[in-house]
Protein backbone atom coordinates (compact mmCIF):
# COMPACT_ATOMS: atom_id res chain seq x y z
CA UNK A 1 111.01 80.99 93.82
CA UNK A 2 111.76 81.44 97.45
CA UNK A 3 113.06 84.61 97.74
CA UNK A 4 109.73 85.69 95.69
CA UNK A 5 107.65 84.10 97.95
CA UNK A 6 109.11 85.87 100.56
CA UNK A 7 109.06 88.89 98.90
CA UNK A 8 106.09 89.08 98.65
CA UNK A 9 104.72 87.75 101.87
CA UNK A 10 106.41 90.59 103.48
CA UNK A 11 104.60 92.82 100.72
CA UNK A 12 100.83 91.61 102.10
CA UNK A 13 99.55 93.96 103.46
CA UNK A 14 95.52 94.01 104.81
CA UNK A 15 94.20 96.77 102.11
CA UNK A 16 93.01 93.31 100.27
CA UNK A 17 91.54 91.75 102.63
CA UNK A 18 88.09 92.31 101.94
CA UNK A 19 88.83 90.43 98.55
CA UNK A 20 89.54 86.95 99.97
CA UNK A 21 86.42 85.68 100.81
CA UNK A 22 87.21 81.99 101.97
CA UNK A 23 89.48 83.86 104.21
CA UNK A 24 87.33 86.03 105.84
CA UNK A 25 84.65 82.87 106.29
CA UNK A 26 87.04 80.73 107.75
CA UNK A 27 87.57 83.80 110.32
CA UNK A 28 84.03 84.06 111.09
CA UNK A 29 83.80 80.30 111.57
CA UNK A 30 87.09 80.40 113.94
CA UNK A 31 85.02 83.57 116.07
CA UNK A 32 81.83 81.16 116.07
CA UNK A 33 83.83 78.79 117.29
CA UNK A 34 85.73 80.08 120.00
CA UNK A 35 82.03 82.39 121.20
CA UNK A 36 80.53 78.97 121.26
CA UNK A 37 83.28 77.28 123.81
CA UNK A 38 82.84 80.20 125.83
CA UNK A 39 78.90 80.12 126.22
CA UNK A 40 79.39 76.35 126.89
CA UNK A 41 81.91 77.06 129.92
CA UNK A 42 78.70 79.03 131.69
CA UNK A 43 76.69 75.94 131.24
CA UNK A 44 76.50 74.19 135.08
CA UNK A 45 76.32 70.40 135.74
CA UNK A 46 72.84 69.20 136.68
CA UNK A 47 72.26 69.72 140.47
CA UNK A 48 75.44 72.18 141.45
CA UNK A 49 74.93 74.99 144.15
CA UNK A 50 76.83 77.76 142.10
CA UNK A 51 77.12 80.03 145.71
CA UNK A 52 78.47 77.02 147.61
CA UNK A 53 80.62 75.67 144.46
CA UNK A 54 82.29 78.90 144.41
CA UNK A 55 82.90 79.22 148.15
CA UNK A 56 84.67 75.85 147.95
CA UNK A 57 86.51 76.54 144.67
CA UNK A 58 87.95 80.05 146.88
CA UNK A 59 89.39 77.36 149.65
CA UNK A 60 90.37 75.00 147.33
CA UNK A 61 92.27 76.65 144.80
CA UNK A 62 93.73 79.66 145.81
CA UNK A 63 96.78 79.87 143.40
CA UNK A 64 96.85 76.22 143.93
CA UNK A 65 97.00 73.18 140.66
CA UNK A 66 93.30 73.67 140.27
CA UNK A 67 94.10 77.07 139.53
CA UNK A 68 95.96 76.98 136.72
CA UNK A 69 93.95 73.84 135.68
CA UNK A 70 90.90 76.27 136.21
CA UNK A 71 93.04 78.88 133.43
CA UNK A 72 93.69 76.38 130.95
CA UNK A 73 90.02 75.35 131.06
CA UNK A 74 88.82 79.42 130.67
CA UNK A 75 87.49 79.29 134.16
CA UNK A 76 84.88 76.10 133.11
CA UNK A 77 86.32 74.32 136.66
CA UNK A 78 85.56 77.02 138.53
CA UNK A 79 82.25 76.88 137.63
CA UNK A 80 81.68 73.58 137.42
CA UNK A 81 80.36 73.15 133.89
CA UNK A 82 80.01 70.42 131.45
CA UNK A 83 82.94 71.22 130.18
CA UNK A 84 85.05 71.62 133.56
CA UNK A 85 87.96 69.40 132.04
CA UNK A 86 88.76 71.29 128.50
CA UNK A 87 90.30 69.35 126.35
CA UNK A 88 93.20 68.13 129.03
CA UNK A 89 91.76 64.41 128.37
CA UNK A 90 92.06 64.73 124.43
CA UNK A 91 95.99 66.38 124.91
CA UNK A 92 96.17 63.11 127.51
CA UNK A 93 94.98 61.08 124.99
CA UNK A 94 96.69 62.30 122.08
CA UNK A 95 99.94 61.61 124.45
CA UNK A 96 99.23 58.39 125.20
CA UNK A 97 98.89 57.36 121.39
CA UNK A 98 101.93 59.10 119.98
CA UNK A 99 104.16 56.97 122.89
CA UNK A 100 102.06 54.21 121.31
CA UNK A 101 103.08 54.64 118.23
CA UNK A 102 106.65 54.88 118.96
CA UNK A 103 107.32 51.82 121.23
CA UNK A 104 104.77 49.45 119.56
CA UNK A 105 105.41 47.90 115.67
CA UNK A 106 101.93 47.59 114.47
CA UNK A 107 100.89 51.09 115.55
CA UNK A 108 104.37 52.48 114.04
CA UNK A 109 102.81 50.51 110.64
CA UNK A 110 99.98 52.57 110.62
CA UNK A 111 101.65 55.81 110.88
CA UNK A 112 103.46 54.83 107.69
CA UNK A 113 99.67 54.01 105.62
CA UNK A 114 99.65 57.23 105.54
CA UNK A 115 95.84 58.75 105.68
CA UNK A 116 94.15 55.98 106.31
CA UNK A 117 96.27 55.19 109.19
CA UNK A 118 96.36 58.76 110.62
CA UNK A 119 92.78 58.22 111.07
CA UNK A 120 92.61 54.89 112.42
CA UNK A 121 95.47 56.61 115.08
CA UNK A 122 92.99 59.69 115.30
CA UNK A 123 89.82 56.96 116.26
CA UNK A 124 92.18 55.19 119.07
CA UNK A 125 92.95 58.84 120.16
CA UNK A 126 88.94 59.45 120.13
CA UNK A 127 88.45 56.18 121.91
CA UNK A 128 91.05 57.31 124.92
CA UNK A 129 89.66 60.59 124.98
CA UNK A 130 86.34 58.95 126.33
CA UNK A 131 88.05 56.84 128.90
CA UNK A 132 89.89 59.51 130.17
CA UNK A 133 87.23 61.67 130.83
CA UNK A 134 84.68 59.33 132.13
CA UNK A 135 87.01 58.36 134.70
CA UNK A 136 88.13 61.94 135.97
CA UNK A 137 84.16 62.93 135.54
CA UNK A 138 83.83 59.89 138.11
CA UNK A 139 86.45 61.17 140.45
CA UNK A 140 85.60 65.44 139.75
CA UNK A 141 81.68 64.19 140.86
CA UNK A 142 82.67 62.17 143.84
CA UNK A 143 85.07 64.94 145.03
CA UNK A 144 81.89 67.62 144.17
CA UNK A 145 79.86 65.43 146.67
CA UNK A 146 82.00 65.66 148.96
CA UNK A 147 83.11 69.53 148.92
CA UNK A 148 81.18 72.21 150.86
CA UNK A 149 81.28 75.93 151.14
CA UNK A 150 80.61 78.06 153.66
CA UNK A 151 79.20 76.58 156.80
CA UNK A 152 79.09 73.69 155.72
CA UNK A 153 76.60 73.71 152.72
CA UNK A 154 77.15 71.01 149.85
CA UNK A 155 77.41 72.06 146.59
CA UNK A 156 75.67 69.25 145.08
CA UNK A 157 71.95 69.95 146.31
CA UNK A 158 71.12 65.69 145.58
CA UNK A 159 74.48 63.37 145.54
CA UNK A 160 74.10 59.78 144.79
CA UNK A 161 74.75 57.77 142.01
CA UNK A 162 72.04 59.48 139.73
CA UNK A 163 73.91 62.44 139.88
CA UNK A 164 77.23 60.96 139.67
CA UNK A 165 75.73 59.65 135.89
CA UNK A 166 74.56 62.47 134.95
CA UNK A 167 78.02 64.56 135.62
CA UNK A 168 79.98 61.59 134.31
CA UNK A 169 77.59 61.79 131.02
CA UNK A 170 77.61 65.69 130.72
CA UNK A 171 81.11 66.14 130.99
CA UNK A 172 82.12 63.53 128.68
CA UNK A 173 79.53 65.06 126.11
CA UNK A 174 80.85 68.69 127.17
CA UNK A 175 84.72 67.08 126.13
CA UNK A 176 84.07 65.24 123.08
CA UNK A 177 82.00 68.48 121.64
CA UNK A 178 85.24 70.58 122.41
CA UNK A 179 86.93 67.65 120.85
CA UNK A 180 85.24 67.93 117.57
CA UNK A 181 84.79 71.88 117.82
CA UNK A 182 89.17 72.11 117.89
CA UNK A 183 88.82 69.47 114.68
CA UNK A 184 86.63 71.78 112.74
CA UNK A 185 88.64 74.69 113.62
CA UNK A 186 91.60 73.04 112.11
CA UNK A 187 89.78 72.26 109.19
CA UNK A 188 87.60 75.11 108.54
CA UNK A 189 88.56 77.73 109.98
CA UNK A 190 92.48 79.50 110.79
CA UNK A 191 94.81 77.74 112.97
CA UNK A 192 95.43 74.63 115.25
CA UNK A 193 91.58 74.37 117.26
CA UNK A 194 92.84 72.65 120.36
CA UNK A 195 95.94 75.25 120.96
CA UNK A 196 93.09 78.15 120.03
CA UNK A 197 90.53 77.07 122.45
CA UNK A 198 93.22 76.38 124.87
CA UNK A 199 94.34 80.31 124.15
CA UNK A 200 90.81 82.08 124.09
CA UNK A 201 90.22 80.39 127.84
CA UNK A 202 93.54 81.93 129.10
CA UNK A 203 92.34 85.32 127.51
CA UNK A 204 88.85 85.44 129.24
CA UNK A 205 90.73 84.72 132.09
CA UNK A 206 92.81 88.42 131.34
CA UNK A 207 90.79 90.95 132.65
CA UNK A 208 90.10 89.36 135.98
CA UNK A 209 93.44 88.68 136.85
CA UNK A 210 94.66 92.21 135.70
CA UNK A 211 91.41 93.19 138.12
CA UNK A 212 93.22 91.13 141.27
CA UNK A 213 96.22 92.85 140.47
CA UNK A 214 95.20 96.38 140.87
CA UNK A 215 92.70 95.98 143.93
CA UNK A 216 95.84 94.31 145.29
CA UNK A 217 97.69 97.39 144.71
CA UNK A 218 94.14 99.83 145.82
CA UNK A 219 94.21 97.95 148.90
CA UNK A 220 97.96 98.28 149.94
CA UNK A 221 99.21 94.57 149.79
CA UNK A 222 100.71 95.09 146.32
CA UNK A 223 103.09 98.41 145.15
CA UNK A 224 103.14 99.85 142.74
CA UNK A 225 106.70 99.14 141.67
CA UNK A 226 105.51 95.73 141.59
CA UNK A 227 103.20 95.72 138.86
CA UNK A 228 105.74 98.20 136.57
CA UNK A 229 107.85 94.95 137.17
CA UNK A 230 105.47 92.43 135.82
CA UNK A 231 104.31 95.21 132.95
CA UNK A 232 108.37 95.27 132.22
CA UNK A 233 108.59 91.62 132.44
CA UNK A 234 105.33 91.05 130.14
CA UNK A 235 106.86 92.81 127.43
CA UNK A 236 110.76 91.35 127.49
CA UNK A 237 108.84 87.90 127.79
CA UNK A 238 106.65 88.55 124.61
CA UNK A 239 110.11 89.80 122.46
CA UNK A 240 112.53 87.14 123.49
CA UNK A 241 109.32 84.35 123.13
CA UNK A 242 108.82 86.31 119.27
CA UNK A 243 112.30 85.90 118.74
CA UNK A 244 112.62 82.62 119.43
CA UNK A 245 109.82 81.17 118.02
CA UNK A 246 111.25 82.61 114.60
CA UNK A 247 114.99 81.49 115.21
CA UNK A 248 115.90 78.56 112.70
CA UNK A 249 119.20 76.69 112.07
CA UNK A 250 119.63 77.14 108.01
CA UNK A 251 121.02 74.11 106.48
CA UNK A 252 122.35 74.59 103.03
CA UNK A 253 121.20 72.26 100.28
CA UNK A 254 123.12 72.11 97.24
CA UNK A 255 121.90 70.51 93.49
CA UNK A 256 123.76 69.58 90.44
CA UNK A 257 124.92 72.37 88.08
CA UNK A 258 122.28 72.31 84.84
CA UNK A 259 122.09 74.53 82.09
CA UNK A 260 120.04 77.66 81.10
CA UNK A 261 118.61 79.03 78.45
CA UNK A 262 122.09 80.66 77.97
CA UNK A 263 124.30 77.87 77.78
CA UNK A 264 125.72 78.88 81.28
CA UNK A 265 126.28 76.06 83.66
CA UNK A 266 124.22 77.03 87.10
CA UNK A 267 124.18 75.23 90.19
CA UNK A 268 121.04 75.48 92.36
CA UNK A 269 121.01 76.21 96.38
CA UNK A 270 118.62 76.02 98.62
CA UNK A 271 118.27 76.14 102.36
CA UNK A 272 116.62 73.43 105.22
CA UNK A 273 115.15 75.43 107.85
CA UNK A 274 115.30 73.57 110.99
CA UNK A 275 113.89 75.78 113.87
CA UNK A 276 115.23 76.14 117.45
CA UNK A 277 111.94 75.33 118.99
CA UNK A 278 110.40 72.70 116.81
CA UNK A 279 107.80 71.24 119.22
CA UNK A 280 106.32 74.86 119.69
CA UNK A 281 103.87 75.36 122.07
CA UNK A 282 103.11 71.40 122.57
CA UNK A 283 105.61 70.32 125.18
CA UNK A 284 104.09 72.93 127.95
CA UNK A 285 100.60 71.86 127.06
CA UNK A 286 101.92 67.75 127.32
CA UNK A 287 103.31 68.21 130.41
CA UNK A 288 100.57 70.69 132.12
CA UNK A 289 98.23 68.15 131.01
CA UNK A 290 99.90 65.01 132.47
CA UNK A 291 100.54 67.03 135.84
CA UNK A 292 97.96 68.66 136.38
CA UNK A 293 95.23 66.14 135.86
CA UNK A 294 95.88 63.54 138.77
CA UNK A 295 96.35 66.59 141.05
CA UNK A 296 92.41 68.03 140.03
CA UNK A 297 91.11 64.96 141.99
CA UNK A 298 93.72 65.10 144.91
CA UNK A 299 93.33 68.96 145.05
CA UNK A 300 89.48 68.39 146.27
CA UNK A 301 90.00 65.51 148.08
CA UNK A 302 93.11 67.15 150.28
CA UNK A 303 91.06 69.52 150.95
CA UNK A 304 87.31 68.83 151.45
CA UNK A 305 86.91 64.92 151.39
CA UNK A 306 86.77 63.72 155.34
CA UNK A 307 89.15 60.68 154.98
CA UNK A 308 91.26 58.74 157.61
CA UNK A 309 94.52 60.73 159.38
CA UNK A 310 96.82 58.78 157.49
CA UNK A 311 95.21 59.20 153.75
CA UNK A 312 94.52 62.82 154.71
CA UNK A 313 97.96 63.74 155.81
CA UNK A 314 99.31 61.92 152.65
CA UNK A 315 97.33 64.16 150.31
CA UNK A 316 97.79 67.08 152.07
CA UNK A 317 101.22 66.88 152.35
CA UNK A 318 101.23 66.01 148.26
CA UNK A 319 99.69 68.74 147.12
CA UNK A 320 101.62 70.82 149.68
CA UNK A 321 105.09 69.36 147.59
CA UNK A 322 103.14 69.90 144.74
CA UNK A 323 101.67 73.34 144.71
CA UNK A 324 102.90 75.83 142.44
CA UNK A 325 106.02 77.15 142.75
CA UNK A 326 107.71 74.57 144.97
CA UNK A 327 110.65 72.63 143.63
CA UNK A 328 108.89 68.94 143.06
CA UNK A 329 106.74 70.86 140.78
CA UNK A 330 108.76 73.17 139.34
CA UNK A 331 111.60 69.64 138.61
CA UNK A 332 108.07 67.91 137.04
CA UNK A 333 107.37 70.92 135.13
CA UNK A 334 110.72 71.23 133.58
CA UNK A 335 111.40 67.31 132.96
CA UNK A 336 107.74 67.33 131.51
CA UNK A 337 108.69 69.49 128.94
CA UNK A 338 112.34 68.79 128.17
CA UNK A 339 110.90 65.32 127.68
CA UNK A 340 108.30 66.24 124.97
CA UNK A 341 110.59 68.76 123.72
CA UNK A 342 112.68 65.47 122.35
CA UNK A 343 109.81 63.02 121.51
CA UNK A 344 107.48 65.64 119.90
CA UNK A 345 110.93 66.29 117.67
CA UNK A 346 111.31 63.24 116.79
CA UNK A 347 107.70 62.25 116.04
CA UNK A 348 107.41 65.58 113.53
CA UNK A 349 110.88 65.19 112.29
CA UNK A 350 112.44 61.91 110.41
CA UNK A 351 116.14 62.58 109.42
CA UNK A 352 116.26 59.49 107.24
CA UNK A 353 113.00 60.49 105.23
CA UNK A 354 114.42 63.61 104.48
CA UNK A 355 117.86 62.30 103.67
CA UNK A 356 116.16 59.99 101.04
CA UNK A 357 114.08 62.98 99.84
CA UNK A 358 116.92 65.19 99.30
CA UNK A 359 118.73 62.17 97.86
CA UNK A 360 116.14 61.04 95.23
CA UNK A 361 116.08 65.16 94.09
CA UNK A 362 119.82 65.23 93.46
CA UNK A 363 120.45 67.45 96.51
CA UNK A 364 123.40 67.25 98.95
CA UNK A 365 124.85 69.46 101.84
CA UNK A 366 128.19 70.24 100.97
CA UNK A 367 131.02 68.20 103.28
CA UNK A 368 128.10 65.33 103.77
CA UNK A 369 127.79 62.49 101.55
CA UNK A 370 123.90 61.43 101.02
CA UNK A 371 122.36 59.28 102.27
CA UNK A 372 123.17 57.65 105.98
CA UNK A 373 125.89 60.60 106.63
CA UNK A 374 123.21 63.10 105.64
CA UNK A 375 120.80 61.97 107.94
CA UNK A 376 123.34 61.47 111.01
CA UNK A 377 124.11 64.70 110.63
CA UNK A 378 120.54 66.09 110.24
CA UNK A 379 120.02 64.35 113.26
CA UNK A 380 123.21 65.70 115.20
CA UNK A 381 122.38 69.61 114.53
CA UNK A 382 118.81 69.08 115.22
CA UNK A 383 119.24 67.49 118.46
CA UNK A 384 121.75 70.27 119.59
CA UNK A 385 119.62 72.83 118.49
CA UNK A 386 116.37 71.09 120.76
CA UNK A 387 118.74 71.34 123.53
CA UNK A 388 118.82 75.05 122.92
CA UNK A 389 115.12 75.08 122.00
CA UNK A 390 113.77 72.97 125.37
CA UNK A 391 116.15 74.94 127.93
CA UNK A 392 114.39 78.40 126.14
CA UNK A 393 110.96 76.48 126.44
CA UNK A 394 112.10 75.69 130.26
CA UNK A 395 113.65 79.14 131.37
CA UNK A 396 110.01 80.72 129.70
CA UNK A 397 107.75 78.49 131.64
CA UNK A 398 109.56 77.96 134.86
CA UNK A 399 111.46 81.27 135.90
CA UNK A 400 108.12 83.87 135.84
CA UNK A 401 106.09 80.89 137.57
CA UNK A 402 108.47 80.77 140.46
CA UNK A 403 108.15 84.77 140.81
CA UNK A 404 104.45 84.87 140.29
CA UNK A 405 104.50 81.74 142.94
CA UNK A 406 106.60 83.92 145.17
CA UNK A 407 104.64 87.01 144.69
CA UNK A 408 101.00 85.79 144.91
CA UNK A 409 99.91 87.27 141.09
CA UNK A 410 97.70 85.65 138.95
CA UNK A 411 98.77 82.49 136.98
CA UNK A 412 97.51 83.82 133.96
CA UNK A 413 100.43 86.35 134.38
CA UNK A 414 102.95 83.88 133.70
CA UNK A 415 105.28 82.35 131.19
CA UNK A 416 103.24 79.38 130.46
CA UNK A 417 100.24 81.52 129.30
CA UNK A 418 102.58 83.99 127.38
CA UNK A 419 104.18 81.33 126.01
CA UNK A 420 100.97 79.54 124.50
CA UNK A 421 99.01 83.20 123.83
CA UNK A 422 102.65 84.42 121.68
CA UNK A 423 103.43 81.20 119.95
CA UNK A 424 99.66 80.50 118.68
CA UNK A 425 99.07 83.99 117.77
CA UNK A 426 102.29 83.71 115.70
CA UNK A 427 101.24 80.81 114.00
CA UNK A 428 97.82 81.97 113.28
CA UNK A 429 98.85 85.23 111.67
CA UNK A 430 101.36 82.77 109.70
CA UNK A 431 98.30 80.70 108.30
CA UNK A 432 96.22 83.75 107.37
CA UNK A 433 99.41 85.55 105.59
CA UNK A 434 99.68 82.17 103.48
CA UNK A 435 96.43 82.61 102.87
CA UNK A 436 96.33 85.69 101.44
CA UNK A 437 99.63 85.04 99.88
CA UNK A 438 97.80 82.21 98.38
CA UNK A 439 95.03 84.77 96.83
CA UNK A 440 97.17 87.01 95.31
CA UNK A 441 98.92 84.30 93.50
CA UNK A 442 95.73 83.35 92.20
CA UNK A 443 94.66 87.04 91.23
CA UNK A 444 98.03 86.73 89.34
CA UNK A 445 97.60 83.60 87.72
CA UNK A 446 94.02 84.76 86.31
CA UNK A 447 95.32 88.41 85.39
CA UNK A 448 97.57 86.44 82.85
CA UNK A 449 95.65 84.18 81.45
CA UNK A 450 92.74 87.17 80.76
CA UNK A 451 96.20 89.09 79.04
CA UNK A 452 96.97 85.62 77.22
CA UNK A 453 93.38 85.26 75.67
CA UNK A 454 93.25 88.65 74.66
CA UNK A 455 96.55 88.78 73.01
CA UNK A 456 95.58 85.50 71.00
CA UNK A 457 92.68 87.16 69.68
């Protein structure tokens, strides 16, 4: 049944497409979707300066954290709308809850209810998702207040505490609707929501960085040979990243011999496909999200808040250790991930569940006894094969960031964004080949019933 599965999922081909209907709707709502996110990151917070906001956003960012915060969030920081922090706080939040679940018993017991416990987990999740942001939508309006752009004009035309509500009430509206708009994505439309709105605000992001690039190179700071180099680079990135993301340790499953139709005694085999990168794109995204959003705050502040020589020198020289590209970040970065790598692993992936699954079917890997032995050694290959998988994930993120840190090219040019662009692509092309696999099993299955009825007539 496998191999014909596969058969004929490499068969599908897009001449039918027009035929699946819940297909194409759940595409339309996906576009709707993602057009929707994007009109909401041109919608300001009550009482901005947009010339002075984006004089100060030029001084304080420049390649800088808020930078690639400012990519992840489709360029919504940069402008200052009401939804300036994405949906970093939900990712935060979502964090948070999953370490939850693992250290403490009673929220490990509701992991194990099943779906009524997924969405008492998904309503704490909710729950941290408005602390979060009400607190950095504090901190992001305080820093506005204080920032100013050229010659010393304010962005925010009336600061007090009325505005300091309203941004704190805007933004946590702007977060929780992004928040819901990623749920309904997942369930009505074609792939993960939060990974494809994190993807369509790296995208808009594109065309202006490719635009930096070649006025660098019109204006003389940049050659030529450069940007062949990071055209090269794009492309190796993108194969080894499609590669990888498809790599899978195959664990062979054997069953007990039965008999056919025939007489003939047949043993069945089957294969467990572990893959070499597990977590996917969600380690990257974990560990942007815990760095980067403590930095937003101290970004602004090191920069434009008038403080004391002592706190000013602190947070200067912080994000100074911290910018992109230097090796306290770059050490961060990598633990960040290696760290989720391993804990997003072993939240998706129980070895003793599927040991007792395999068990109560009659299957066994040959050499391994069930039970226990099966799922120490489940657990032994798939942590060798995360090591492989988070020093890949590692090498992708962290080796083009240091060049494009060295270089002065546009974040959005790196191995992060590749990374998350690639790996959700690949699974959203996955979900709408099952789907249309899914049709033409259906076509099938009425085709033969319509030959069934007419042949008993």
């Amino acid at each position: 049944m496998a191999s014909r599965a596969d058969q004929l999922a490499s068969n599908l081909n897009f001449s039918k497409f027009g035929q699946a209907t819940e297909l194409k709707k759940r595409i339309w709502f996906t576009l709707g979707a993602l057009i929707v996110f994007r009109f909401l990151s041109f919608v300001p917070l009550p009482g901005i300066d947009p010339v002075a906001l984006a004089q100060a956003y030029q001084q304080a960012a420049s390649g800088g954290v808020l930078d690639i915060f400012n990519t992840f969030s489709g360029g919504s920081l940069e402008r200052m709308s009401i939804i300036a922090l994405g949906v970093m706080p939900y990712i935060t939040a979502s964090i948070v809850v999953q370490l939850a679940s693992a250290l403490s018993p009673s929220l490990a017991a509701l992991k194990k209810e099943g779906e009524s416990g997924r969405k008492k987990l998904n309503q704490y999740t909710r729950y941290g998702t408005v602390f979060l942001t009400a607190i950095q939508a504090y901190f992001l309006a305080i820093a506005a207040e204080a920032s100013t752009g050229a010659q010393g004009i304010a962005i925010v035309i009336d600061p007090g505490m009325m505005f300091r509500i309203s941004a704190v009430i805007s933004v946590v509206g702007g977060t929780l609707f992004l928040m819901w708009l990623g749920e309904q994505i997942t369930a009505r439309g074609i792939g993960n929501g939060v990974s494809l709105i994190i993807m369509a605000g790296i995208l808009a992001q594109l065309p202006r960085s490719f635009s930096q690039m070649f006025s660098q190179v019109r204006e003389g700071s940049m050659g030529g040979g450069t940007v062949l180099a990071v055209i090269l680079g794009a492309v190796v990135l993108i194969a080894l990243i499609s590669f990888m993301e498809r790599a899978q340790r195959r664990v062979l499953v054997q069953y007990p011999k039965r008999a056919t139709q025939r007489g003939v005694m047949q043993a069945d085999r089957s294969h467990l496909p572990l893959k070499v990168n597990t977590a996917g794109v969600i380690p990257p995204i974990f560990a942007s999200s815990l760095l980067l959003m403590p930095l937003t705050v101290t970004q602004f502040m090191g920069t434009n808040v008038q403080v004391d020589s002592a706190g000013g020198g602190f947070l200067t020289t912080l994000n100074q250790y911290l910018a992109h590209g230097q090796p306290l970040y770059m050490a961060l970065y990598a633990a960040g991930i290696i760290f989720f790598c391993f804990f997003y692993v072993a939240v998706v992936f129980n070895p003793e569940e599927t040991a007792d699954n395999l068990k109560r079917q009659n299957g066994f890997i040959p050499g391994i006894r069930p039970g226990k032995n099966t799922a120490a050694y489940l657990d032994h290959v798939l942590t060798r094969i995360t090591v492989i998988g988070a020093a890949y994930l590692a090498l992708i993120c962290l080796v083009p960031e240091y060049f494009i840190a060295q270089s002065g090219l546009p974040f959005q040019l790196g191995g992060t964004s590749l990374l998350i662009v690639v790996n959700v692509t690949i699974d959203t092309i996955t979900q709408i080949q099952s789907h249309m696999l899914a049709h033409q099993y259906g076509d099938l299955i009425k085709k033969a019933k319509l030959k069934g009825g007419v042949a008993r007539r």
